[in-house]
Protein backbone atom coordinates (compact mmCIF):
# COMPACT_ATOMS: atom_id res chain seq x y z
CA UNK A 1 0.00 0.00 0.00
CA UNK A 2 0.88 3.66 -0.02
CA UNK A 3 1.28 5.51 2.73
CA UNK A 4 1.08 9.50 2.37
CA UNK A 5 1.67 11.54 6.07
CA UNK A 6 0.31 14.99 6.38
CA UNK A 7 -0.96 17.42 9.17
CA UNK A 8 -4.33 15.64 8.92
CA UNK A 9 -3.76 11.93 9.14
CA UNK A 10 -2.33 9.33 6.98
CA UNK A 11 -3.65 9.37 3.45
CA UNK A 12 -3.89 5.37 2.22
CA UNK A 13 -3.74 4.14 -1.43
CA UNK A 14 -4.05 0.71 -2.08
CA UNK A 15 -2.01 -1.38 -4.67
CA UNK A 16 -5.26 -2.40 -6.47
CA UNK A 17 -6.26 1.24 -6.45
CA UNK A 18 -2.81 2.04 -8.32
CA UNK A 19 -3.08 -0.15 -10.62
CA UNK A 20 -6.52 0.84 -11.81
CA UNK A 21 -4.78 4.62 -12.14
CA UNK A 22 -2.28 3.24 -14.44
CA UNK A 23 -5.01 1.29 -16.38
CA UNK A 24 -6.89 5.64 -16.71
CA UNK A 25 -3.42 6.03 -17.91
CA UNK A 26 -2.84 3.73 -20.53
CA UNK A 27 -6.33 4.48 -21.92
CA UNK A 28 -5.51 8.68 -22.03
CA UNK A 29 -2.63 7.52 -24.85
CA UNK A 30 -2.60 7.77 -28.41
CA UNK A 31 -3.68 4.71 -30.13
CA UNK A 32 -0.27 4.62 -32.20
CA UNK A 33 1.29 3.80 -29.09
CA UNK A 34 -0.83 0.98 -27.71
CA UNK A 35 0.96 -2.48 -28.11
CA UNK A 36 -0.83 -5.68 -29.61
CA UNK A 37 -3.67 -7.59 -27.81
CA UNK A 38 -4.54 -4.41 -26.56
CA UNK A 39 -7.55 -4.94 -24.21
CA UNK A 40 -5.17 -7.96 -22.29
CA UNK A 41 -2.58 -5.23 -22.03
CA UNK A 42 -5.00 -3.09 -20.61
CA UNK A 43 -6.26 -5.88 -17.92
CA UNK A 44 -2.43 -6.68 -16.79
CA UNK A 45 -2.06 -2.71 -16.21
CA UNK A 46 -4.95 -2.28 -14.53
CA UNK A 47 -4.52 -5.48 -12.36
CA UNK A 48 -1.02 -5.39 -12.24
CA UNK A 49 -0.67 -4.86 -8.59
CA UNK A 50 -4.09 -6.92 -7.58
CA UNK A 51 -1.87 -9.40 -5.46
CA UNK A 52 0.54 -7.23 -4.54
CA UNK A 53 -0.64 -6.63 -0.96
CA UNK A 54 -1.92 -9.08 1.42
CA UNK A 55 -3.10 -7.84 4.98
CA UNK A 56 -3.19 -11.56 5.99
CA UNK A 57 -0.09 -12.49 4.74
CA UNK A 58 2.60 -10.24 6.62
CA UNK A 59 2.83 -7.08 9.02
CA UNK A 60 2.08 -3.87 7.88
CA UNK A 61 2.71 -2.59 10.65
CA UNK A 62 6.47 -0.52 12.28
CA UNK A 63 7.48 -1.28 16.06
CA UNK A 64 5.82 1.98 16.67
CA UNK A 65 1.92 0.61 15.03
CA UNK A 66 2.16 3.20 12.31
CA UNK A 67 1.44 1.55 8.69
CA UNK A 68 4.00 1.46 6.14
CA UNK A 69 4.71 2.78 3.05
CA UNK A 70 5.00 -0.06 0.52
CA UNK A 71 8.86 1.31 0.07
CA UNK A 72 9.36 0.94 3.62
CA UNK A 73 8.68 -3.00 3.54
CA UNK A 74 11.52 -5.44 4.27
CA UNK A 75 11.24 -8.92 2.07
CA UNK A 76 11.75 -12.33 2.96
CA UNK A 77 12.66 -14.54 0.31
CA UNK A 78 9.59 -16.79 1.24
CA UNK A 79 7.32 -14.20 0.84
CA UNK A 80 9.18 -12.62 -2.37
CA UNK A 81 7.85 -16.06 -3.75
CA UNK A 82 4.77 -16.60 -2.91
CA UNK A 83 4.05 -13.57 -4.00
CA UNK A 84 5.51 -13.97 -7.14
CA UNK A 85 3.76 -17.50 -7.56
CA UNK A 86 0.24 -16.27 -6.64
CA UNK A 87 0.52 -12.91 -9.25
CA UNK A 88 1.75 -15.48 -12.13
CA UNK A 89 -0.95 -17.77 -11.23
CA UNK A 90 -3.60 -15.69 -11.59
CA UNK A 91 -2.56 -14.58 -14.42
CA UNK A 92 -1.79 -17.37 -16.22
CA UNK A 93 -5.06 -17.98 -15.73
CA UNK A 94 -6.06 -15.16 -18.15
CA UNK A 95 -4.45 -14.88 -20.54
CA UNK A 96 -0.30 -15.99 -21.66
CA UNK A 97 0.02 -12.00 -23.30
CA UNK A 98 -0.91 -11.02 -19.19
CA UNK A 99 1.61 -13.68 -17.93
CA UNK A 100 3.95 -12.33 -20.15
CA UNK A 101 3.99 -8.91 -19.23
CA UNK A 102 3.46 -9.41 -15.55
CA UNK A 103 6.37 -12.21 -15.69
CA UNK A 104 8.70 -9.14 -17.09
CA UNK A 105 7.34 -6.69 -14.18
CA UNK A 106 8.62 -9.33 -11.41
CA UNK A 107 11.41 -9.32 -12.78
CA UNK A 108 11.73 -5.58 -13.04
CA UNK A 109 10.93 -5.31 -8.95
CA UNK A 110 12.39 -8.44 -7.86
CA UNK A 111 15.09 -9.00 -10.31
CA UNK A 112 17.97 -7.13 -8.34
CA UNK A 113 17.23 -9.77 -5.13
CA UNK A 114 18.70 -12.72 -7.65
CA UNK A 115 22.11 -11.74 -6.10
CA UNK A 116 20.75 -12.34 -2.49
CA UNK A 117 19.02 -15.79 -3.34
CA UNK A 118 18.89 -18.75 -4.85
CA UNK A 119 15.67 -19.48 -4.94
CA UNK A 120 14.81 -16.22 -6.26
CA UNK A 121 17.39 -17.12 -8.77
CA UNK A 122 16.40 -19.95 -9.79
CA UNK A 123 12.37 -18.57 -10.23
CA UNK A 124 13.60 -16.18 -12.72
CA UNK A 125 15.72 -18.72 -14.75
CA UNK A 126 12.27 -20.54 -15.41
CA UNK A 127 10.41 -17.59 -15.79
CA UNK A 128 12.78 -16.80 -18.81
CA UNK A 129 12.41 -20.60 -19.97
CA UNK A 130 8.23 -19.96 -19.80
CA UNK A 131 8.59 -16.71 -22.02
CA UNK A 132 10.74 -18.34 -24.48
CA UNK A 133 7.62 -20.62 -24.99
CA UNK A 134 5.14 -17.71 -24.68
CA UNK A 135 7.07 -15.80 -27.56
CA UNK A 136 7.05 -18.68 -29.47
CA UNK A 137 3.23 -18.78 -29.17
CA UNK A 138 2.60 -15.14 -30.15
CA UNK A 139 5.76 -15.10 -32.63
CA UNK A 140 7.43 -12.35 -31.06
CA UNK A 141 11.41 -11.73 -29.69
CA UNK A 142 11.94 -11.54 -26.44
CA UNK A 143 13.30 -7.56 -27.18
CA UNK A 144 9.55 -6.79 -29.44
CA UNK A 145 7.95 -8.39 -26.03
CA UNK A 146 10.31 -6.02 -23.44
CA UNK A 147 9.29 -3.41 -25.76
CA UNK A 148 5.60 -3.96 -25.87
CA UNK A 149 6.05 -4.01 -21.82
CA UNK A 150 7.91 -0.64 -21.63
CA UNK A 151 4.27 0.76 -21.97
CA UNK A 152 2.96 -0.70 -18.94
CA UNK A 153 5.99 0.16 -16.75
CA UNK A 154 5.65 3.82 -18.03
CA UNK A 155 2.09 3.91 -16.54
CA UNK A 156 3.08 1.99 -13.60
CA UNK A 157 5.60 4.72 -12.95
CA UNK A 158 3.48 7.64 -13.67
CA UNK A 159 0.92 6.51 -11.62
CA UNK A 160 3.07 5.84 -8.63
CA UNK A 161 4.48 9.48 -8.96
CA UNK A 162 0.73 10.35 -8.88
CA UNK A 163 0.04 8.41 -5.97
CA UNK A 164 3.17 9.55 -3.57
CA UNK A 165 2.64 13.09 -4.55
CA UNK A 166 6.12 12.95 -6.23
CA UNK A 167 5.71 15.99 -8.60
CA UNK A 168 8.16 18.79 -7.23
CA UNK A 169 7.15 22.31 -6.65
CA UNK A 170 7.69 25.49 -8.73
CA UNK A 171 7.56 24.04 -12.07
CA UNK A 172 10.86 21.66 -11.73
CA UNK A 173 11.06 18.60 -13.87
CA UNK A 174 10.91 15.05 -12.59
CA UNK A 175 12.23 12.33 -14.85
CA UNK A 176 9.77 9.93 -15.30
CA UNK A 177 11.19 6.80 -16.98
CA UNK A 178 12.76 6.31 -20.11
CA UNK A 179 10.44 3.53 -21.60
CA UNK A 180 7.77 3.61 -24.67
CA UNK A 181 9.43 4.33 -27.87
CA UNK A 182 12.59 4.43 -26.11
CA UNK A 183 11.75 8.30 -25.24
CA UNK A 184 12.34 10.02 -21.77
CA UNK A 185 9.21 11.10 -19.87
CA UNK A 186 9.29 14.30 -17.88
CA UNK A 187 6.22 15.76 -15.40
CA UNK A 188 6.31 18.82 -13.86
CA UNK A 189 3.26 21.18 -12.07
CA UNK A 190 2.27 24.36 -13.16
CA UNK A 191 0.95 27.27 -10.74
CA UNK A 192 -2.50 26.20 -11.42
CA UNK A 193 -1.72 22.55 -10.22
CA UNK A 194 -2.06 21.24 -13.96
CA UNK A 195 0.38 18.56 -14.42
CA UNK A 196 2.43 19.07 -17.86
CA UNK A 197 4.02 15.86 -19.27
CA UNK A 198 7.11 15.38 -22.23
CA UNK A 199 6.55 14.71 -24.49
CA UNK A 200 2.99 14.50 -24.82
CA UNK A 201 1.72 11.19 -26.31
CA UNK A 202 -1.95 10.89 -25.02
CA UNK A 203 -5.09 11.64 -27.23
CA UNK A 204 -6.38 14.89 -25.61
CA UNK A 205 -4.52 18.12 -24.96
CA UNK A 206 -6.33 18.06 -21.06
CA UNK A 207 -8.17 15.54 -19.10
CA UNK A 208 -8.61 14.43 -15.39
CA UNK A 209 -7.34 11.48 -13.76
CA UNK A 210 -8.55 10.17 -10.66
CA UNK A 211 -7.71 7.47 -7.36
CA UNK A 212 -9.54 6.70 -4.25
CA UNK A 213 -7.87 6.69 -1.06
CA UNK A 214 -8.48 6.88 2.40
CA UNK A 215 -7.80 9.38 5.60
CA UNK A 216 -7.05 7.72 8.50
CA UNK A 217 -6.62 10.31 11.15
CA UNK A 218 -5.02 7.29 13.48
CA UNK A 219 -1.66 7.06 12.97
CA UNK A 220 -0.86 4.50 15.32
CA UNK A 221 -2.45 1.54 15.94
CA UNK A 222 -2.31 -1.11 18.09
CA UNK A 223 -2.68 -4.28 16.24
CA UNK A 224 -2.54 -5.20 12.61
CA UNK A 225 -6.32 -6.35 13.32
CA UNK A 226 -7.01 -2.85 14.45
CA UNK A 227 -5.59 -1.23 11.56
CA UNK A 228 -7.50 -3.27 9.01
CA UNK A 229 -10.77 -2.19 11.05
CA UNK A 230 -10.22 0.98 10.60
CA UNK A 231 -9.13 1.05 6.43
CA UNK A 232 -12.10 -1.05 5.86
CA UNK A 233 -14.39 1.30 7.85
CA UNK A 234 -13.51 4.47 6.21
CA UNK A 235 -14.75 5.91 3.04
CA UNK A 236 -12.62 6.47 0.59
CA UNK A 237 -12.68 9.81 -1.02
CA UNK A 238 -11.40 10.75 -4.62
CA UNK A 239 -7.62 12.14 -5.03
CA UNK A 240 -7.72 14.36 -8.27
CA UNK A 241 -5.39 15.88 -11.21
CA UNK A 242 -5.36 17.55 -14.62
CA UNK A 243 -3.17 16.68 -16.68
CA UNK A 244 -2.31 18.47 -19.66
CA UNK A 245 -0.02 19.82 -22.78
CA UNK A 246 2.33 22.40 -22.37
């Protein structure tokens, strides 16, 4: 989850709520950038993240009861896999062209923990066996697939920059990724609070985006059980932006 602090409580954006951001995203861009099998591509952004977060599954919580921001979390390699496992399952269950693109996103987030693990090692040295067999199917490379995936990690990024109120002041640039097309995405906020991104690639000159999230004005809790009490219990209330071309 993410976890946003200010003078009024802790402001609470879950994973699944991301992911559906980056899905607005992806559907805001020009058609001429839109990869093959597009409605799949659009489910695997949207749902990218679905599994992501489990409040059963770990504790969300610091020594001091205050929830954590996703970045915050320390991994275990047992969880690392399960994870992994349960996100490819699912998927898998789709649709290949969603394995195949989510299979390339694990290995963007958990890649660098091969180093640390074996098992983790090992995961990824089937995954890459399974795509070979998935490219096969579709008749792709594996650098047209990576490729075709750069456009959901640029709306996984820009979303998350959304979501952890990222966007400096004062009109400075922020460096969003360097993904579709192999182009360099900047964002950077105007004195009206529009948000201006470059280059522009998406179908309208303006439009809104939207993501739910929820104010806890609790910031410490006592219990994991507590916690989930209280994020279930409140409403969550739309966080807003314009985006538009310079």
């Amino acid at each position: 989850m993410i976890v946003n602090k200010s003078i009024v409580g802790l402001h609470i954006i879950l994973h699944e709520s991301h992911g559906l951001l980056a899905g607005k995203i992806a559907n805001e861009i020009k058609e001429v950038y839109r990869p093959i099998y597009w409605f799949e591509t659009l489910i695997a952004i949207s749902e990218h993240d679905d599994r992501q977060l489990d409040l059963n599954e770990k504790e969300y919580l610091s020594d001091l009861g205050v929830p954590m921001d996703f970045t915050e979390e320390s991994y275990r390699v047992d969880e690392v896999m399960e994870r992994m496992q349960r996100i490819l399952r699912t998927s898998g269950n789709k649709s290949q062209w969603i394995k195949l693109l989510i299979s390339y996103h694990l290995e963007f987030i958990y890649g660098p923990l091969k180093n640390k693990s074996k098992r983790i090692l090992a995961f990824f040295q089937q995954q890459a066996s399974e795509r070979k067999t998935i490219l096969k199917h579709f008749g792709l490379t594996n650098a047209k697939a990576k490729g075709y995936y750069e456009f959901l990690r640029f709306c996984d990024r820009l979303s998350l920059i959304l979501c952890k109120d990222e966007t400096p002041a004062l009109e400075r640039q922020l460096e969003i990724n360097t993904s579709i097309d192999g182009k360099t995405f900047f964002i950077k906020q105007t004195e009206d609070e529009r948000l201006i991104i470059s280059p522009w690639i998406f179908k309208k000159e303006k439009f809104e985006l939207s993501v739910e999230e929820r104010l806890l004005k609790d910031t410490q809790f006592s219990s994991l059980e507590n916690f989930k009490e209280s994020l279930l219990q409140t409403m969550p209330q739309s966080k807003k932006w314009i985006l538009a071309k310079e």
